[in-house]
Protein backbone atom coordinates (compact mmCIF):
# COMPACT_ATOMS: atom_id res chain seq x y z
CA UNK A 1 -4.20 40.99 -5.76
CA UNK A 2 -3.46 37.08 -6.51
CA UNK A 3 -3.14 34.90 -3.70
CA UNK A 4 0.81 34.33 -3.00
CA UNK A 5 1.54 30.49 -2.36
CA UNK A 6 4.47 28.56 -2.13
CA UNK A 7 4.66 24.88 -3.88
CA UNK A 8 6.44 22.04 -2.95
CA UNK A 9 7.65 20.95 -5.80
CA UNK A 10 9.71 17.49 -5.99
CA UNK A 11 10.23 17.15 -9.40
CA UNK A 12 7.50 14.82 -9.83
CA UNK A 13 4.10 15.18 -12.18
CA UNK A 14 2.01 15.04 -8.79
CA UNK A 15 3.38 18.40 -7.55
CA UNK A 16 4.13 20.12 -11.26
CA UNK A 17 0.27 19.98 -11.48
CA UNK A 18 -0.42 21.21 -8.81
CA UNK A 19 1.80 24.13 -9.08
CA UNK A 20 0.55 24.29 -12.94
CA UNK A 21 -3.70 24.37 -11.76
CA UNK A 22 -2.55 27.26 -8.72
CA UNK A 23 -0.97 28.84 -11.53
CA UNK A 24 -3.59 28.54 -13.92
CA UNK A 25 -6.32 29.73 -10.65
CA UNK A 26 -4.53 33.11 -10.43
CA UNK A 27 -2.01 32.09 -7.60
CA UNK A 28 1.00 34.29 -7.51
CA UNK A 29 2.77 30.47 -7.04
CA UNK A 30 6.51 30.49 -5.87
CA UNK A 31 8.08 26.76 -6.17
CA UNK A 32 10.71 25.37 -3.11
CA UNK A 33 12.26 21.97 -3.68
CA UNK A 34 13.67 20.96 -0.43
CA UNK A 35 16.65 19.18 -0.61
CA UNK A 36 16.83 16.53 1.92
CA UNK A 37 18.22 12.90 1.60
CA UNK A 38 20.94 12.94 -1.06
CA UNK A 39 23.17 10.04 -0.81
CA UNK A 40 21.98 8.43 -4.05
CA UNK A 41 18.28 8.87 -3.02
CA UNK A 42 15.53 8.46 -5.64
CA UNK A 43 13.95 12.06 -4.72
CA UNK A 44 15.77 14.89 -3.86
CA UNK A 45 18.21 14.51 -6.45
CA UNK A 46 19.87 17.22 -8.79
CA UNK A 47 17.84 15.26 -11.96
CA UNK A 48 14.48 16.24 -9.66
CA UNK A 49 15.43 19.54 -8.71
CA UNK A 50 16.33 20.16 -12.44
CA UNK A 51 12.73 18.88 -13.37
CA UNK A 52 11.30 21.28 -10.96
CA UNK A 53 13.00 24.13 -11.99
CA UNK A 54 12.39 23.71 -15.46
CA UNK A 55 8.78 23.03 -15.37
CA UNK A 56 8.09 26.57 -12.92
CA UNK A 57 10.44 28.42 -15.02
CA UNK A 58 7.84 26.76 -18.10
CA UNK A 59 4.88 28.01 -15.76
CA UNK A 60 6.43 31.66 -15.22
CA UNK A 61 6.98 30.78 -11.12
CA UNK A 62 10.26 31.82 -8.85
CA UNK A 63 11.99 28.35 -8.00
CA UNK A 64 14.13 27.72 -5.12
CA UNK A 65 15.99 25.05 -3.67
CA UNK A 66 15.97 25.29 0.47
CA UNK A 67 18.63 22.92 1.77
CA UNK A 68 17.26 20.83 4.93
CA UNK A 69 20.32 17.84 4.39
CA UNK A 70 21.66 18.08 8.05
CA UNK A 71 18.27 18.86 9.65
CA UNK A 72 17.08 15.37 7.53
CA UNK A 73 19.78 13.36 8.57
CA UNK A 74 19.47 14.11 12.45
CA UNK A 75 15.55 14.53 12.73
CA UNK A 76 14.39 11.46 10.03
CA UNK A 77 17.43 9.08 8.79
CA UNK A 78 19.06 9.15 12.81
CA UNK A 79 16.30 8.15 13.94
CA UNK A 80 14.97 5.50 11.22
CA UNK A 81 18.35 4.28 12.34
CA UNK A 82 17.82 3.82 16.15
CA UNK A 83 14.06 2.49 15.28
CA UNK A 84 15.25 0.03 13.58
CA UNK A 85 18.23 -1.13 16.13
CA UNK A 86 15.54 -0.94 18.79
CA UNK A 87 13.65 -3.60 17.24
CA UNK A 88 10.82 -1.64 15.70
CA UNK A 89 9.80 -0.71 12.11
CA UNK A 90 9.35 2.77 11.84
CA UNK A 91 7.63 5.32 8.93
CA UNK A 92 10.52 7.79 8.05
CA UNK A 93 7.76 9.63 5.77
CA UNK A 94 5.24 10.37 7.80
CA UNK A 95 7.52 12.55 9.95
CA UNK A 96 9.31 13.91 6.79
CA UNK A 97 5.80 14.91 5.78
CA UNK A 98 4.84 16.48 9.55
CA UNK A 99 7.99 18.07 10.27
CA UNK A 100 9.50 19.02 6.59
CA UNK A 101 6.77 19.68 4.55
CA UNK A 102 4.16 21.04 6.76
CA UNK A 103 6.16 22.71 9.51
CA UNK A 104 9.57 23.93 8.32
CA UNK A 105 8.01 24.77 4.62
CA UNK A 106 4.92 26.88 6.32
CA UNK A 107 8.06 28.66 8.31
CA UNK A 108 9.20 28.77 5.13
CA UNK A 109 6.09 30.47 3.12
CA UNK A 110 6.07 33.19 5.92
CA UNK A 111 9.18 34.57 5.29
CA UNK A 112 7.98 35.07 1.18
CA UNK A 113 4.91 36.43 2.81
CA UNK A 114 2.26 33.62 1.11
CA UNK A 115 -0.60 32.55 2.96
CA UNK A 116 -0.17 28.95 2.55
CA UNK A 117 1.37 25.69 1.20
CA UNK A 118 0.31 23.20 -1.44
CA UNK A 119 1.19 19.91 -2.72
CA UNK A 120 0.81 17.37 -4.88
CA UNK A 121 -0.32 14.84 -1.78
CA UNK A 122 -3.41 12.83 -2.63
CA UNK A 123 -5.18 14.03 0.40
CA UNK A 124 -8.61 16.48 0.89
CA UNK A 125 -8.86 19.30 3.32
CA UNK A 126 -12.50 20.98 4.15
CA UNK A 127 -14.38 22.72 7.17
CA UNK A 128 -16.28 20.65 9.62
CA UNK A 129 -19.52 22.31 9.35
CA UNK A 130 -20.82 21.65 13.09
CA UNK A 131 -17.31 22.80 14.40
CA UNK A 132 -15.69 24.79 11.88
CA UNK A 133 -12.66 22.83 12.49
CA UNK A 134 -10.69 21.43 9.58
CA UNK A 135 -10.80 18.01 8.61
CA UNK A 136 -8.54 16.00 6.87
CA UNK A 137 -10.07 13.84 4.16
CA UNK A 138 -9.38 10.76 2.17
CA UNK A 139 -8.20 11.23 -1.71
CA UNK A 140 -11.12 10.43 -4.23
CA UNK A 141 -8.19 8.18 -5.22
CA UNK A 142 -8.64 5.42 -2.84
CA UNK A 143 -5.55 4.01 -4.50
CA UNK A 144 -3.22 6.44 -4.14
CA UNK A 145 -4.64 7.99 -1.10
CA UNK A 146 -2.13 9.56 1.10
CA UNK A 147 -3.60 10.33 4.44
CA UNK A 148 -2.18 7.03 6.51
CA UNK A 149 1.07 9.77 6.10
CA UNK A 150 -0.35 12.75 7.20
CA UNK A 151 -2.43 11.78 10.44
CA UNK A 152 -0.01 13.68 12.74
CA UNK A 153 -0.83 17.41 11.02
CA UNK A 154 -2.70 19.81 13.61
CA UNK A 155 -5.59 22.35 12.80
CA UNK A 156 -2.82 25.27 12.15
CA UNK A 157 -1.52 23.06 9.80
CA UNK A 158 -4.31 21.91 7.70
CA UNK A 159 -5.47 26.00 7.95
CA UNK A 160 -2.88 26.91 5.73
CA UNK A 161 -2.56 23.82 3.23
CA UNK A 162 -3.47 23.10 0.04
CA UNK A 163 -4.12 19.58 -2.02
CA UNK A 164 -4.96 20.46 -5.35
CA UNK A 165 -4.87 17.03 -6.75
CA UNK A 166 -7.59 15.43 -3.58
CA UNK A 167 -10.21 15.34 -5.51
CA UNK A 168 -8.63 13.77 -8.60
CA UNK A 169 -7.79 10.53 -10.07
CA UNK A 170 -4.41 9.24 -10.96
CA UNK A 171 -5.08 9.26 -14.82
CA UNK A 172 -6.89 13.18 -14.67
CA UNK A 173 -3.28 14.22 -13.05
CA UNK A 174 -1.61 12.70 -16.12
CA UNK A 175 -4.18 14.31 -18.38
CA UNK A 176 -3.80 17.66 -16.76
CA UNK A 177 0.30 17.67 -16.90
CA UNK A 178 0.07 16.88 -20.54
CA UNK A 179 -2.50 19.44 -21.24
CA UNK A 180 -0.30 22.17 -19.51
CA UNK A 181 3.05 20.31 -21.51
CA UNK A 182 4.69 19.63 -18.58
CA UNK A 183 7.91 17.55 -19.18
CA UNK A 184 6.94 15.38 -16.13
CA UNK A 185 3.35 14.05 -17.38
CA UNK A 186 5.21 11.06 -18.09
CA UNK A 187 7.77 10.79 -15.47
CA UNK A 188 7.61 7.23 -13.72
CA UNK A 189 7.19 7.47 -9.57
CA UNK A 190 8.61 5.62 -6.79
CA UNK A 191 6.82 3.91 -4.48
CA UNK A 192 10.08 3.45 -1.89
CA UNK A 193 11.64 5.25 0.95
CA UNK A 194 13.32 8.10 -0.54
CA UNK A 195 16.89 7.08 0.92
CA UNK A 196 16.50 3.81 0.89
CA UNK A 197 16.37 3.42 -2.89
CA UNK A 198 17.10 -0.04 -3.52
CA UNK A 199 15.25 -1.70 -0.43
CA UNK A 200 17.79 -2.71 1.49
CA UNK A 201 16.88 -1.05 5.03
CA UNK A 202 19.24 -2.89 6.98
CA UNK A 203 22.69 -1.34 4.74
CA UNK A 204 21.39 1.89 5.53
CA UNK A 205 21.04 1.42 9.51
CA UNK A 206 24.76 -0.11 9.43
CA UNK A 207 25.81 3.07 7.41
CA UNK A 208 24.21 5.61 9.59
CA UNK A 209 25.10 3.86 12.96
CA UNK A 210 28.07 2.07 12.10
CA UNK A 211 29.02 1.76 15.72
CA UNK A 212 25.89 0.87 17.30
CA UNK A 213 24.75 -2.46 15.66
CA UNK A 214 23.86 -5.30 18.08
CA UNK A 215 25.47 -7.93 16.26
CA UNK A 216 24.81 -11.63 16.53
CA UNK A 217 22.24 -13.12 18.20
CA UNK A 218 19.79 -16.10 18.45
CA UNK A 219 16.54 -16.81 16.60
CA UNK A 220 13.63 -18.23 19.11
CA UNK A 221 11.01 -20.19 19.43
CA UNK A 222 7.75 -18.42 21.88
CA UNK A 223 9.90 -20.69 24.50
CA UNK A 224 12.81 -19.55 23.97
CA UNK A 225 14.35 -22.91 22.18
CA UNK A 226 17.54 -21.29 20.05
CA UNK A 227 16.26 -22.49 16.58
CA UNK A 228 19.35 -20.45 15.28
CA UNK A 229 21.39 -17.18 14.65
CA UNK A 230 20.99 -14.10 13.32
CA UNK A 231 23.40 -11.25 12.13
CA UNK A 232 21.23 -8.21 13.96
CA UNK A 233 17.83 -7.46 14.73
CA UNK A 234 17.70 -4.91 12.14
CA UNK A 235 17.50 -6.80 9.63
CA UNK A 236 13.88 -8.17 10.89
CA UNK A 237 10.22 -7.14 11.29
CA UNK A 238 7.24 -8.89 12.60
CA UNK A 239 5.57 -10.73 9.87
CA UNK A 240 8.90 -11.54 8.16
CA UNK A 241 9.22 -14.92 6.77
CA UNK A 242 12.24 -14.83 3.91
CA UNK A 243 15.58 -14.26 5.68
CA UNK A 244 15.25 -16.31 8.66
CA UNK A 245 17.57 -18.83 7.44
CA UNK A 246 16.02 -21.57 9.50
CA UNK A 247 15.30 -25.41 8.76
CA UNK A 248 11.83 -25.92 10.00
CA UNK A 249 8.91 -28.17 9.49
CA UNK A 250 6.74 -25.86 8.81
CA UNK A 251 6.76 -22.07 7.86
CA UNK A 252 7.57 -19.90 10.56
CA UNK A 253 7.60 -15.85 10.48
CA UNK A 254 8.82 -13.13 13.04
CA UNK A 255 6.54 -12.45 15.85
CA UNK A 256 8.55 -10.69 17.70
CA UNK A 257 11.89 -8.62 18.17
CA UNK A 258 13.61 -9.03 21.30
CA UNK A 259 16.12 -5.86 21.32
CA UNK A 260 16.75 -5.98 24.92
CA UNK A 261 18.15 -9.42 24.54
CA UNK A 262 19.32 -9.13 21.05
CA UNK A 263 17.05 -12.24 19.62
CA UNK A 264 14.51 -12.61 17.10
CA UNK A 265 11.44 -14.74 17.90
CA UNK A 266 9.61 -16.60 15.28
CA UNK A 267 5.88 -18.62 15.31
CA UNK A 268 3.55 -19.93 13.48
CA UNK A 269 1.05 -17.78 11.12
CA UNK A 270 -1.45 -17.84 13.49
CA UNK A 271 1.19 -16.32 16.07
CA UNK A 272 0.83 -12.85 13.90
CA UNK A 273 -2.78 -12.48 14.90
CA UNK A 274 -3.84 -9.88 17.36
CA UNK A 275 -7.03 -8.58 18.56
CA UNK A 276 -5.96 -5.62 21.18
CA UNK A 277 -3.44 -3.31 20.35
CA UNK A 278 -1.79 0.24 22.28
CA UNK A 279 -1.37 3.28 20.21
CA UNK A 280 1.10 5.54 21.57
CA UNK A 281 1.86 9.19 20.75
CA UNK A 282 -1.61 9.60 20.03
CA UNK A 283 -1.87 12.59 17.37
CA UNK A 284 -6.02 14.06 17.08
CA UNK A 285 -7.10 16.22 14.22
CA UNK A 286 -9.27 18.04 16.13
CA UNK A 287 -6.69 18.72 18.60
CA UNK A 288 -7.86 16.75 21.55
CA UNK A 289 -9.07 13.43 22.53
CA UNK A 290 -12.52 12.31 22.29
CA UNK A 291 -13.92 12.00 26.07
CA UNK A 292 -15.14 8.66 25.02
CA UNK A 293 -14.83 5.37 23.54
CA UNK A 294 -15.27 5.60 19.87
CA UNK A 295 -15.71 3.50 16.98
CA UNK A 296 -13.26 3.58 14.04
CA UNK A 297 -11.70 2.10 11.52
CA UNK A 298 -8.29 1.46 11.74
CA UNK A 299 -5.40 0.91 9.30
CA UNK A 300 -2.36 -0.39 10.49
CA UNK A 301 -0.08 -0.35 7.79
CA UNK A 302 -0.54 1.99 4.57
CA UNK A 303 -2.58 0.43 1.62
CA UNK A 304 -4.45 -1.78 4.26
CA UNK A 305 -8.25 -1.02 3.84
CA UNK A 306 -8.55 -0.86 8.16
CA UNK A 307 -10.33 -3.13 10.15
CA UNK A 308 -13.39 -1.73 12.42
CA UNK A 309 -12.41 -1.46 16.00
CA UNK A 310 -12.92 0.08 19.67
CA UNK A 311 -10.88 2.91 21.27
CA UNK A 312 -10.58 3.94 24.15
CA UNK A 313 -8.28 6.38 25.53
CA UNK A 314 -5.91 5.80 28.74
CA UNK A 315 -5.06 8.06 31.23
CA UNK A 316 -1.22 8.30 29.84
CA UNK A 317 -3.48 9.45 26.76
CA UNK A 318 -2.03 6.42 24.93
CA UNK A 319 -4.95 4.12 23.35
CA UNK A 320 -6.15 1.10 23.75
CA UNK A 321 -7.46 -0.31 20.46
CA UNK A 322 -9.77 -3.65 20.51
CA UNK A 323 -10.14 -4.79 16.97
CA UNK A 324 -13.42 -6.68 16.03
CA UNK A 325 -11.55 -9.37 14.14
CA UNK A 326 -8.14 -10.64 14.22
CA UNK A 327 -5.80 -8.51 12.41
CA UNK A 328 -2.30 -9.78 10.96
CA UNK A 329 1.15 -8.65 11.98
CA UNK A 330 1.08 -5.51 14.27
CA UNK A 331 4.06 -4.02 14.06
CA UNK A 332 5.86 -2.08 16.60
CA UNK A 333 6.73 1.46 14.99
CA UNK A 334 4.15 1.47 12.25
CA UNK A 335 1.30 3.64 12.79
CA UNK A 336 -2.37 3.30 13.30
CA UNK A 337 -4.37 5.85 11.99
CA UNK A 338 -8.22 5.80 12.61
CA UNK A 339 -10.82 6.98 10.35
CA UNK A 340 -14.69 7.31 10.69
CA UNK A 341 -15.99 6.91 6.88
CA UNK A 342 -13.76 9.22 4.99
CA UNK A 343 -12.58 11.96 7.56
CA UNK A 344 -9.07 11.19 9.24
CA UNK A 345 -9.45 11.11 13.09
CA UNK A 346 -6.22 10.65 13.92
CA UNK A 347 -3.61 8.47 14.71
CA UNK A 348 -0.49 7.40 16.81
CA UNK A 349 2.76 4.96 16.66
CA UNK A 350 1.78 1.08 17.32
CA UNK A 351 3.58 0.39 20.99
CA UNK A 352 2.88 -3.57 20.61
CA UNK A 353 -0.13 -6.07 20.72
CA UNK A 354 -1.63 -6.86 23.66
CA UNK A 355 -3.65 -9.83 23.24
């Protein structure tokens, strides 16, 4: 009897191959595109969930559409919202990814009775083979590698995923969706929050808390000089230099966000560098903390190759992370993720720099 697995499919060529090579392996594939953001978002529109339908009815699959709108808005967009008015910068899709598709879609796959859940993710899954534990891989695409997303998934998790595409490059996926004649082979992508479509972050806090937004406030100096004003902190992250509206000297960039007082403070470049860092949240692949300090690499924001650093974990089981050269703009509510070579350790939600 064929293996029954359910697909996420999003309309995209990433996940219509991977539902086409299941297929194609003898997996009695059933396709669920979740519909999540709406509000004029560039994935998890009708146009996508047309595209998905079409290419598993093409591929002889069941397709279904399982509505998560009101879950979305409260358990992602809410709190992208209150991230933002808190004076952090936070990663809606890495908890879209933890919570939506690898939590409610395994809860999902039960109730058709598969075994597991794939996706089109550029990310590898394989057995540790002095623990048996799972480990969570980087692509063989380094480019489009996915895994800075997917740090927070847990060994029950990983036991019952699949990444078809891990091991393949951008250009083989392409190949393989026009070799099974899949109307998406040529389908552009989108490299942007899903419901933040046009980039504007800030529109999208004032329209989801329309009655919480700080308002005016001053922009700083490290002493506290009032250089000038801003209309809201959300509209700011550290490392920001366009948007300050400020007549300066010389260029100046966000350092810091000040929610408590409503201000934004601003430095020099060199004020961005950091060399100790605390991780909080603190998510392990293995499923617990290492009883040691470790060495890792660390990447701080997605597409950032990761600088080598020491951890060590605290007693509140946040961690401390010493970086062995000066790294650029650590951002409150990005994450950190830590790798050793290849293999995903784990990772948490950047609390601030220390030093």
């Amino acid at each position: 009897m064929s293996e029954r697995t359910v697909v996420a499919m999003s309309g995209g060529v990433d996940s219509s191959v991977a539902a086409a090579l299941l297929v194609e392996q003898g997996h009695e594939a059933i396709g669920i595109t979740m519909s999540l953001a709406g509000d004029g978002s560039r994935c998890c529109s009708i146009a996508d969930a047309d595209d998905a339908r079409r290419v598993a009815s093409g591929l002889g699959m069941r397709h279904f559409i399982a509505n998560y709108g009101d879950s979305f808005r409260r358990v992602v967009q809410e709190v992208f919202a209150d991230e933002y008015l808190a004076g952090r910068t936070p990663i809606p899709c890495v908890t879209c990814n933890t919570k939506f598709k690898f939590e409610y879609l395994i809860e999902r796959a039960r109730v058709f009775g598969a075994s597991c859940v794939a996706s089109g993710h550029y990310a590898r899954i394989d057995d540790d083979p002095e623990t048996g534990l799972k480990r969570l891989r980087t692509a063989a695409d380094v480019s489009k590698d996915q895994t800075y997303f997917l740090f927070e998934l847990k060994q029950e998790q990983l036991s019952a995923v699949l990444f078809p595409l891990g091991s393949m490059v951008k250009s083989e996926v392409r190949a393989h969706a026009r070799r099974f004649g899949l109307e998406t082979a040529d389908k552009a992508e989108s490299q942007e929050i899903c419901f933040v479509p046009d980039g504007d972050y800030a529109a999208v806090v004032e329209r989801i808390r329309p009655d919480a937004l700080p308002g005016e406030g001053d922009v700083v100096d490290a002493n506290g000089t009032v250089l000038g004003r801003h209309a809201g902190i959300h509209h700011f992250t550290v490392g920001q230099r366009r948007g300050l509206g400020l007549s300066t000297s010389k260029p100046v960039y966000v350092s810091s966000i000040d929610a408590e007082n409503n201000r934004v403070v601003v430095g020099e470049s060199r004020d961005l560098d950091a060399t100790v860092a605390c991780v909080q949240r603190v998510s392990w692949v293995a499923g617990g903390s290492p009883d040691r300090s470790i060495r890792a690499r660390v990447k701080i924001r997605h597409g950032d190759p990761g600088v080598a650093a020491a951890l060590y974990v605290c007693e509140d089981d946040s961690v401390r992370v010493e970086f062995d050269e000066p790294v650029r703009a650590v951002t409150p509510g990005q994450a950190a993720v830590f790798y050793d070579g290849d293999i995903v350790l784990g990772g948490g939600w950047i609390a601030g720099r220390i030093a």
